[in-house]
Protein backbone atom coordinates (compact mmCIF):
# COMPACT_ATOMS: atom_id res chain seq x y z
CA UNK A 1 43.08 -16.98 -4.72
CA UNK A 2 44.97 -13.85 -5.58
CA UNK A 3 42.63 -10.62 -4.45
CA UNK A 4 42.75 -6.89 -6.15
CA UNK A 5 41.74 -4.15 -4.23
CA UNK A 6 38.64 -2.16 -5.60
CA UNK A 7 37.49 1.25 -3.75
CA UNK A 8 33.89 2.10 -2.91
CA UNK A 9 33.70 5.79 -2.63
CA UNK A 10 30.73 6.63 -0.66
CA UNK A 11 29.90 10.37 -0.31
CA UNK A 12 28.77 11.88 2.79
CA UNK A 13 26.24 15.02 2.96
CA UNK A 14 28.39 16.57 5.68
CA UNK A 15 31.84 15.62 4.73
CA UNK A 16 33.93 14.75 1.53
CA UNK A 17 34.41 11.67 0.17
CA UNK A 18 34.56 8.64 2.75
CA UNK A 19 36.78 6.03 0.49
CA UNK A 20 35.93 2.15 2.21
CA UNK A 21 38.25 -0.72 0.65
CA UNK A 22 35.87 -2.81 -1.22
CA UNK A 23 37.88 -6.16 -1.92
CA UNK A 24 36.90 -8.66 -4.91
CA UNK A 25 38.59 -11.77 -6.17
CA UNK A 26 40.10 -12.06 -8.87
CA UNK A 27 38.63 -14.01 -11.55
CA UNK A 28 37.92 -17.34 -11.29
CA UNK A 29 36.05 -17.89 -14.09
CA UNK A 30 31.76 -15.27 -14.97
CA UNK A 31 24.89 -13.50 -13.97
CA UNK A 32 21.31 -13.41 -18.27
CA UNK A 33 18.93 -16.22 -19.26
CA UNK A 34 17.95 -19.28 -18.48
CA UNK A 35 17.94 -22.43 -16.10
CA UNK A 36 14.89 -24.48 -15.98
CA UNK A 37 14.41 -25.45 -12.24
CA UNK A 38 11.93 -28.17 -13.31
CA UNK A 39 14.43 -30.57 -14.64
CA UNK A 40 17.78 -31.40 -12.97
CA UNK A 41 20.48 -29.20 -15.42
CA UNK A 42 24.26 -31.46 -15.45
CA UNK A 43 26.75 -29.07 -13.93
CA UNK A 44 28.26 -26.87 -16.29
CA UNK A 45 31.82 -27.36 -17.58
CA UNK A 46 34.13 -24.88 -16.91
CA UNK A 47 34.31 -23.64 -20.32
CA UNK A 48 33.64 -20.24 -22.04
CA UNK A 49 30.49 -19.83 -23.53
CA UNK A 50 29.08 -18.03 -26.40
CA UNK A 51 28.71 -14.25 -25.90
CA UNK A 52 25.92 -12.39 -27.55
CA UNK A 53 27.02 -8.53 -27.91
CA UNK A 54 25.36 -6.49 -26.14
CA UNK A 55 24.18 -4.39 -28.37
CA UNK A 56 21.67 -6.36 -29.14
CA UNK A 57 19.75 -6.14 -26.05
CA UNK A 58 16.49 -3.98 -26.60
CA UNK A 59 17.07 -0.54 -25.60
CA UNK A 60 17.56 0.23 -21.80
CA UNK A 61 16.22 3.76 -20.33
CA UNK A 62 17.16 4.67 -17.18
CA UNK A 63 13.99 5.09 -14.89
CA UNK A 64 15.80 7.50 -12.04
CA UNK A 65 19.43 8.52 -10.99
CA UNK A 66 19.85 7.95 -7.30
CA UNK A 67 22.29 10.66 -4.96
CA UNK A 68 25.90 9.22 -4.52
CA UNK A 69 27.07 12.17 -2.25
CA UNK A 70 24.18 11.08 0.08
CA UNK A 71 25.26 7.15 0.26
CA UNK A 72 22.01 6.24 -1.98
CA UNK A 73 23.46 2.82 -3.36
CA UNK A 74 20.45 0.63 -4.52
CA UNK A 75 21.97 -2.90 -2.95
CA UNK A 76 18.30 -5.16 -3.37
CA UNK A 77 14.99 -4.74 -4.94
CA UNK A 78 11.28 -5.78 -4.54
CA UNK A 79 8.60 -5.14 -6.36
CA UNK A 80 4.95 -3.97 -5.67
CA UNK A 81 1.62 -4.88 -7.58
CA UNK A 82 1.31 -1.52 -8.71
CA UNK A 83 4.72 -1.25 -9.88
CA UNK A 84 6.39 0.17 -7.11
CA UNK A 85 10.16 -0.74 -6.65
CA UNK A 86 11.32 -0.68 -3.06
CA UNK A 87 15.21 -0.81 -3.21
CA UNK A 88 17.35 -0.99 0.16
CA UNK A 89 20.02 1.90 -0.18
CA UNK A 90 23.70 0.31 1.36
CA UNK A 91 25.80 3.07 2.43
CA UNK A 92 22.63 5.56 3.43
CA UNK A 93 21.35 2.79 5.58
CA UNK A 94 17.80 3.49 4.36
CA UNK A 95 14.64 2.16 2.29
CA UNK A 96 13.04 3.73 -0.12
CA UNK A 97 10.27 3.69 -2.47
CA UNK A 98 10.77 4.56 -6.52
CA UNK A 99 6.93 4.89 -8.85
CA UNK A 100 7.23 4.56 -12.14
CA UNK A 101 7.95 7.40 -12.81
CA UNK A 102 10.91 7.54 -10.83
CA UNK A 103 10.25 9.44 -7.91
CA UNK A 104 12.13 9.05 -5.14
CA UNK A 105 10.57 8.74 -1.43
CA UNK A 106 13.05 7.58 1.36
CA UNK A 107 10.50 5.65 4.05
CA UNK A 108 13.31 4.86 6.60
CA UNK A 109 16.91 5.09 7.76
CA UNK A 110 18.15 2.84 10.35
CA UNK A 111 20.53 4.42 12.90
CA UNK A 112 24.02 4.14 12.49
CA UNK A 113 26.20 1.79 15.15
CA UNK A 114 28.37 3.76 17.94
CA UNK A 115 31.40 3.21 15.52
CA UNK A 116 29.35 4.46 12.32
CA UNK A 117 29.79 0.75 11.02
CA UNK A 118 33.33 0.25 11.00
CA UNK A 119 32.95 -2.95 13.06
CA UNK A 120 31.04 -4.35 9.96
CA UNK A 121 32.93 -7.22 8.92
CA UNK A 122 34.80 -6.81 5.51
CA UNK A 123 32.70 -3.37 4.35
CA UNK A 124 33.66 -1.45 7.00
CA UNK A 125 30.44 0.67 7.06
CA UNK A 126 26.53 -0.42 8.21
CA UNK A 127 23.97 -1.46 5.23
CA UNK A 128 20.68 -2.35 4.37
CA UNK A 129 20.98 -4.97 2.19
CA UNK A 130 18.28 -8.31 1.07
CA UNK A 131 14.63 -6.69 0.88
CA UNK A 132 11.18 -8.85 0.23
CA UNK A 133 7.70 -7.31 0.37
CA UNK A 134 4.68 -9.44 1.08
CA UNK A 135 1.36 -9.04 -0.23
CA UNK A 136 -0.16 -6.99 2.65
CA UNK A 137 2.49 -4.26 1.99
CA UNK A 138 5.10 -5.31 4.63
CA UNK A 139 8.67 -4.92 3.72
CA UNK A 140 10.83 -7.06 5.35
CA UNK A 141 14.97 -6.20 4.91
CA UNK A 142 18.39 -6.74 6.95
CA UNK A 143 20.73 -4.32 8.26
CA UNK A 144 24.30 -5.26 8.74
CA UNK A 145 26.03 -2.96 10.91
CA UNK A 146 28.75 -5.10 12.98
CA UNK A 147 26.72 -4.41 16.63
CA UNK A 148 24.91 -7.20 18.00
CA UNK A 149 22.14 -4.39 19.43
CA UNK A 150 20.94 -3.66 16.01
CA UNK A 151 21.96 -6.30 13.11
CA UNK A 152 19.21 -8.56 12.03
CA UNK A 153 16.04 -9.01 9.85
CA UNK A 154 13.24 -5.82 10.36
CA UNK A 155 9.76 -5.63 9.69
CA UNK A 156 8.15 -2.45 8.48
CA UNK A 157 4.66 -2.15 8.04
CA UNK A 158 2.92 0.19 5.70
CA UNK A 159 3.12 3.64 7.35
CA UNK A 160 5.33 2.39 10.24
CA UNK A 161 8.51 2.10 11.69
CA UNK A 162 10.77 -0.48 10.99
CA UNK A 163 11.66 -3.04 13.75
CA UNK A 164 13.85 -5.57 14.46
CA UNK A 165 12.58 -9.18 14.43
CA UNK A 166 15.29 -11.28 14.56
CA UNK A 167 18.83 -10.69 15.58
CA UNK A 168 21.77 -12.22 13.25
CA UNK A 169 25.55 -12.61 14.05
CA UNK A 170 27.25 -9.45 14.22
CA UNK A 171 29.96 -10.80 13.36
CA UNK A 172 28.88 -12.14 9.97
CA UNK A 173 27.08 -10.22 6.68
CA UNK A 174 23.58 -11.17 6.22
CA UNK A 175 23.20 -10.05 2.76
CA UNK A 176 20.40 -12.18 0.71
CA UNK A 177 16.41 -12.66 1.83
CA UNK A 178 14.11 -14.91 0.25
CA UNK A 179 10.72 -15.70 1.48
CA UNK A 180 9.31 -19.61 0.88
CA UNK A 181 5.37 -18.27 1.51
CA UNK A 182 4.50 -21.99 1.81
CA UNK A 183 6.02 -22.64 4.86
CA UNK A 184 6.07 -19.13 5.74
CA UNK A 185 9.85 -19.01 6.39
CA UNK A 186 12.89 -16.67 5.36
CA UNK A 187 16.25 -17.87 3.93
CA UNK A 188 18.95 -15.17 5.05
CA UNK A 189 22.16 -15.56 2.99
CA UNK A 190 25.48 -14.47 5.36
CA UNK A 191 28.09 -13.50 2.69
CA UNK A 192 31.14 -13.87 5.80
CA UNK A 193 29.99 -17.05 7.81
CA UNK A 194 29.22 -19.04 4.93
CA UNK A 195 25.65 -19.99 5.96
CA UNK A 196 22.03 -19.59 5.09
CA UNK A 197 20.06 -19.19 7.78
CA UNK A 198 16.08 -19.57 8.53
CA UNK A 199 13.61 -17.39 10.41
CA UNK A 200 9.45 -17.58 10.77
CA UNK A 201 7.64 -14.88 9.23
CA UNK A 202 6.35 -14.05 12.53
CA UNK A 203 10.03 -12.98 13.52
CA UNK A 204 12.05 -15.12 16.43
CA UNK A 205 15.21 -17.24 16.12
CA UNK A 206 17.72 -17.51 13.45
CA UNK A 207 18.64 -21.11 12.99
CA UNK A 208 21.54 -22.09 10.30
CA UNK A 209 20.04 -24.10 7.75
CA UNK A 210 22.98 -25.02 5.71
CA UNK A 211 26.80 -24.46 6.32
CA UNK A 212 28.03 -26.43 3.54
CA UNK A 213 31.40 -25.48 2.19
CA UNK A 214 30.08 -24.42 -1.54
CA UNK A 215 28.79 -21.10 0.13
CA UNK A 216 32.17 -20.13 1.42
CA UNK A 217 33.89 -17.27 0.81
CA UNK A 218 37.47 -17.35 -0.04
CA UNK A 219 38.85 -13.86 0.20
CA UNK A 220 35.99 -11.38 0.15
CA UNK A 221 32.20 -12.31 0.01
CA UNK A 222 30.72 -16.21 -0.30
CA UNK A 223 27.20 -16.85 -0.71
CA UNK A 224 25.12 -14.16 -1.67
CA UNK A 225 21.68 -13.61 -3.50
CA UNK A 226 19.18 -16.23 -2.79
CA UNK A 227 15.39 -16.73 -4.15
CA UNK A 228 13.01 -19.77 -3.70
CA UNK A 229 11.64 -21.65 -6.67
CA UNK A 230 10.40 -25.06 -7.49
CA UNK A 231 11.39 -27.05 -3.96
CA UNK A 232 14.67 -25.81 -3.49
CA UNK A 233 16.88 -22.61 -2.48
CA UNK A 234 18.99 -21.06 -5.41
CA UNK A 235 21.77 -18.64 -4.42
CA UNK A 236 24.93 -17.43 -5.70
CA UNK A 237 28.42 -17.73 -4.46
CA UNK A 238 30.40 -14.12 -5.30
CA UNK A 239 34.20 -15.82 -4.41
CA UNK A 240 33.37 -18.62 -6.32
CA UNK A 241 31.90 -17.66 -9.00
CA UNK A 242 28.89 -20.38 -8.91
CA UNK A 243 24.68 -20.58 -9.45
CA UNK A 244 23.69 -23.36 -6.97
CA UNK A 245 20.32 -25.13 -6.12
CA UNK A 246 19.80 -27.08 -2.49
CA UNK A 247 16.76 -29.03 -2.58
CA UNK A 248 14.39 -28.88 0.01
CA UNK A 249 14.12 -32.27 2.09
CA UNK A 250 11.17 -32.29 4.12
CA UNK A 251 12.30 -28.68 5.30
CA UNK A 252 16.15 -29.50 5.50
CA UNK A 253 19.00 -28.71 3.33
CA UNK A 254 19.42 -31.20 0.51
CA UNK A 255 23.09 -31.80 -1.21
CA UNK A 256 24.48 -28.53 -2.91
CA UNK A 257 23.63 -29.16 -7.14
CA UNK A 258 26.03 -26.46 -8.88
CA UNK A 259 23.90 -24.86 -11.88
CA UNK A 260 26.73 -22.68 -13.43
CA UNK A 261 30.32 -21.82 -12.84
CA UNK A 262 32.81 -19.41 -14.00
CA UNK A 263 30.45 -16.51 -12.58
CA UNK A 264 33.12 -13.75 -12.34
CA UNK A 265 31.64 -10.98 -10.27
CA UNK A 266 28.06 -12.59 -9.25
CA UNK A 267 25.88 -10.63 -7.00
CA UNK A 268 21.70 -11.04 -7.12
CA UNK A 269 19.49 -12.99 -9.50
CA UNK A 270 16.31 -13.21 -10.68
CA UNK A 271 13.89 -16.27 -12.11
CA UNK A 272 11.64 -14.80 -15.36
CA UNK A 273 8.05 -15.67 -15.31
CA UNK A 274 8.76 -18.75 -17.94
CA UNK A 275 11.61 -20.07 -15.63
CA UNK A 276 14.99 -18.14 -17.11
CA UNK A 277 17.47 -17.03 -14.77
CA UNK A 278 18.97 -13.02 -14.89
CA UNK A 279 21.72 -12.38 -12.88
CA UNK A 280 24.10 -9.51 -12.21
CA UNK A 281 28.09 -9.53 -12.73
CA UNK A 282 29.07 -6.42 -10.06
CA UNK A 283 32.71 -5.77 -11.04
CA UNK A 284 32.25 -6.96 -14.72
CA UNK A 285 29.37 -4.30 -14.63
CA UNK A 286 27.20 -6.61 -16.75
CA UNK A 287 24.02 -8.67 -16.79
CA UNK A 288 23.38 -11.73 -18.23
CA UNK A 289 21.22 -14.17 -18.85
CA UNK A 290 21.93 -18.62 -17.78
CA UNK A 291 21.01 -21.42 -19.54
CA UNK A 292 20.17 -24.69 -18.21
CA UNK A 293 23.70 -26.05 -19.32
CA UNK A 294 25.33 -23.38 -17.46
CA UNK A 295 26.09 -21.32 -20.54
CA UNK A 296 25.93 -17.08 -20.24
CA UNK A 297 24.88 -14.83 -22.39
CA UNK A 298 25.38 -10.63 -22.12
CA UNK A 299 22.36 -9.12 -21.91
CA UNK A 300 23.12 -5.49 -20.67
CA UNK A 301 26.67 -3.94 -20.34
CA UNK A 302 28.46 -0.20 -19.35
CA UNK A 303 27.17 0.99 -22.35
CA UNK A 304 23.79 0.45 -21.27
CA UNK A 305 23.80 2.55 -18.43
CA UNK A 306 25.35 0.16 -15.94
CA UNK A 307 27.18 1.18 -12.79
CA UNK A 308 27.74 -1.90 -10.70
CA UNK A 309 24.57 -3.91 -10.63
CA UNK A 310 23.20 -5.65 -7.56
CA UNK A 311 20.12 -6.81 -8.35
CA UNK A 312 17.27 -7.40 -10.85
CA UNK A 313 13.69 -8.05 -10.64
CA UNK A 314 11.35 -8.78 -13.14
CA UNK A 315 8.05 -6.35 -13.25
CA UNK A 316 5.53 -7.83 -16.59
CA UNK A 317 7.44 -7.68 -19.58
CA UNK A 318 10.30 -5.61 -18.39
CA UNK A 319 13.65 -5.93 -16.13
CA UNK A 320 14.27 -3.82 -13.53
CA UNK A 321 18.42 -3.63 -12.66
CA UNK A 322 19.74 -1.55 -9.69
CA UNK A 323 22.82 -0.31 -10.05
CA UNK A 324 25.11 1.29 -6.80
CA UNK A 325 27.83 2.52 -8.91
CA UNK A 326 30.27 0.64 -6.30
CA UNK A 327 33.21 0.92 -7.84
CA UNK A 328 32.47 3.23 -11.07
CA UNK A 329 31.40 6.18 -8.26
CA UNK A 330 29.55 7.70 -10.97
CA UNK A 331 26.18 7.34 -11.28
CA UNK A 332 23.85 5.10 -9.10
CA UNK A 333 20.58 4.31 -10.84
CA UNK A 334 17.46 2.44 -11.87
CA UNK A 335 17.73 0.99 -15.21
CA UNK A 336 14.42 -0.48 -16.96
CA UNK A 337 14.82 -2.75 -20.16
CA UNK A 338 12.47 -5.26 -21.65
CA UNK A 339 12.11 -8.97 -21.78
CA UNK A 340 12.55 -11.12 -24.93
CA UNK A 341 11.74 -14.53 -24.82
CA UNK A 342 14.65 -15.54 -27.33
C-alpha cells in the first residue's frame, strides 16, 4: 500500500514548533450511524455508499478550544455521570478533566522517557492515549512512551496519583481500552504489534488475547479503537480501513466478523444508546455514522468545527467528538452536537 506523509506539528511551551512525521495510508477505501450488534450484519461490499451532506447534521457548538502550543491533543474520551468529560491529551502526556461548561483542569502529566519519546514506535514522541472511567471515579488510561520502565495501563484514583498497573511492550503502541465490567477485564488495542491484549481490573499481567492478521497494520497504525458490547469486542483497523466484531467464546477470541470496510482514515468509535455505531475518519476530518450493512453516512465534517477527530462518546442526547487538530495544527477542541434517531 502506497503511504503519504502527513506532519503533526506539536507545539512546545519552551521551544518552537516540534514537527513529528505522522504517516497515514493512503486510501483504501472510508467512521456515523448504525450497526445492530444483536443480529449478525453480512459483511459489507466494498462499494460506495450513499452520502448525506453534512449540512444537515443539527448544529454543532464547540464546548472548549484546547492549547496546541502546549501539546493539548484530546486523543480518547470518557464520560462521567455528571457530565464530566475526561479526555487523555497525546503530545502533553497528561489527563484532564473538561465540565460542561468547558473548563479546563489538567489532573496529571506522566513524565516524559530519557529520550523525550523518540523511542516510541512510529510517533516518535510519548502519549496518553485509550482512557475508561469506572463508576467509583477511577480513571484508568495507557501511556505509550517507547521505555519499558514506564509504558503500560495506570490507575488513578480520585484525588491521586496515577500509577502503573500493568506494563505493555515497549516496543508496540497500546492505543485502545475497553473495559468488559462482567468479567472485570480490559481489552488493550496495540496499533504496531497487531494484538489486543487482556488485563484484570485489579492490574497484573498483560496476556495477548487475539493476534489475528485482520488487526494488522500495513504501513502506519492497525487495530485501533475498541469498546465491548453484546458478547463480543468491536474495534477498528486504521490501515485497513475495517469495523470488526470478535465474539467472545467462553472468554477467548472468536473468528474476526468484518462489520464495514472502505473506512478511510478510522480512528475511535462509539455504540448510541439504541445500538448505532459513530465513528471518527482522522485524516478525512469527518464523522459518520454505520449501518448494519456496512453503509456510511456523514454526520459532521470541517465545516463543523472539525480538526482531526479521535474519538466520540455519547453523553444523553448529545455527541461529544474530540478533535487533536493532528494534521490541520489549528485548533484542537471539544465539539458537542446532538443525537437524531433518523
Amino acid at each position: 500500500m502506497r503511504r503519504r506523509t502527513l506532519t503533526l506539528a506539536v507545539a512546545t511551551a519552551a521551544a518552537g514548533a516540534l514537527v513529528v512525521p505522522w504517516a497515514a495510508p493512503a486510501p483504501a477505501s472510508t467512521p456515523a450511524a448504525v450497526v445492530t450488534p444483536a443480529r449478525s450484519a453480512p459483511v459489507a461490499p466494498a462499494r460506495s455508499a450513499p452520502v448525506v451532506p453534512a449540512r444537515s447534521a443539527p448544529a454543532a457548538r464547540i464546548v472548549t478550544h484546547f492549547d496546541l502550543a502546549k501539546g493539548q491533543l484530546p486523543e480518547n474520551i470518557a464520560l462521567g455521570p455528571d457530565g464530566t468529560a475526561y479526555l487523555t491529551f497525546a503530545a502533553a502526556r497528561q489527563v484532564a478533566a473538561v465540565d460542561r461548561t468547558g473548563h479546563t483542569r489538567v489532573l496529571a502529566t506522566l513524565p516524559a522517557p530519557a529520550d523525550g519519546g523518540v523511542a516510541t514506535p512510529v510517533l516518535g514522541f510519548a502519549l496518553t492515549s485509550g482512557i475508561v472511567r469506572t463508576g467509583d471515579g477511577t480513571l484508568y488510561f495507557l501511556y505509550a512512551s517507547g521505555d519499558a520502565a514506564s509504558t503500560g495501563l495506570y490507575r488513578m484514583p480520585p484525588g491521586q496519583q496515577p500509577r502503573r498497573i500493568a506494563a505493555l511492550p515497549a516496543a508496540g503502541l497500546p492505543n485502545g481500552l475497553a473495559l468488559d465490567p462482567t468479567s472485570r477485564t480490559f481489552y488493550v488495542t496495540d496499533s504496531v504489534l497487531g494484538t489486543i491484549s487482556t488485563i484484570p481490573l485489579a492490574g497484573g499481567a498483560a496476556r495477548v488475547w487475539s493476534s489475528a492478521s485482520a488487526l494488522a497494520a500495513t504501513g502506519f497504525l492497525g487495530v485501533n479503537g475498541v469498546k465491548v458490547r453484546g458478547g463480543a469486542v468491536w474495534v477498528t483497523n486504521l490501515d485497513q480501513g475495517t469495523l470488526l466484531r470478535i465474539p467472545l467464546r467462553q472468554g477467548r477470541a472468536g473468528s474476526v466478523e468484518t462489520r464495514a470496510t472502505g473506512l478511510v482514515g478510522l480512528d475511535d468509535f462509539t455504540f448510541t444508546p439504541d445500538g448505532r455505531v459513530v465513528a471518527t475518519l482522522n485524516g478525512p476530518n469527518k464523522v459518520v455514522g454505520i449501518d448494519g450493512d456496512g453503509r456510511t453516512r456523514t454526520l459532521l465534517t470541517g465545516a463543523d468545527g472539525l480538526q482531526n477527530p479521535t474519538s466520540v462518546a455519547v453523553r444523553g442526547h448529545t455527541l461529544l467528538v474530540a478533535s487533536a487538530a493532528y494534521t490541520t495544527a489549528t485548533d484542537p477542541n471539544l465539539i458537542a452536537v446532538p443525537l437524531h434517531h433518523r
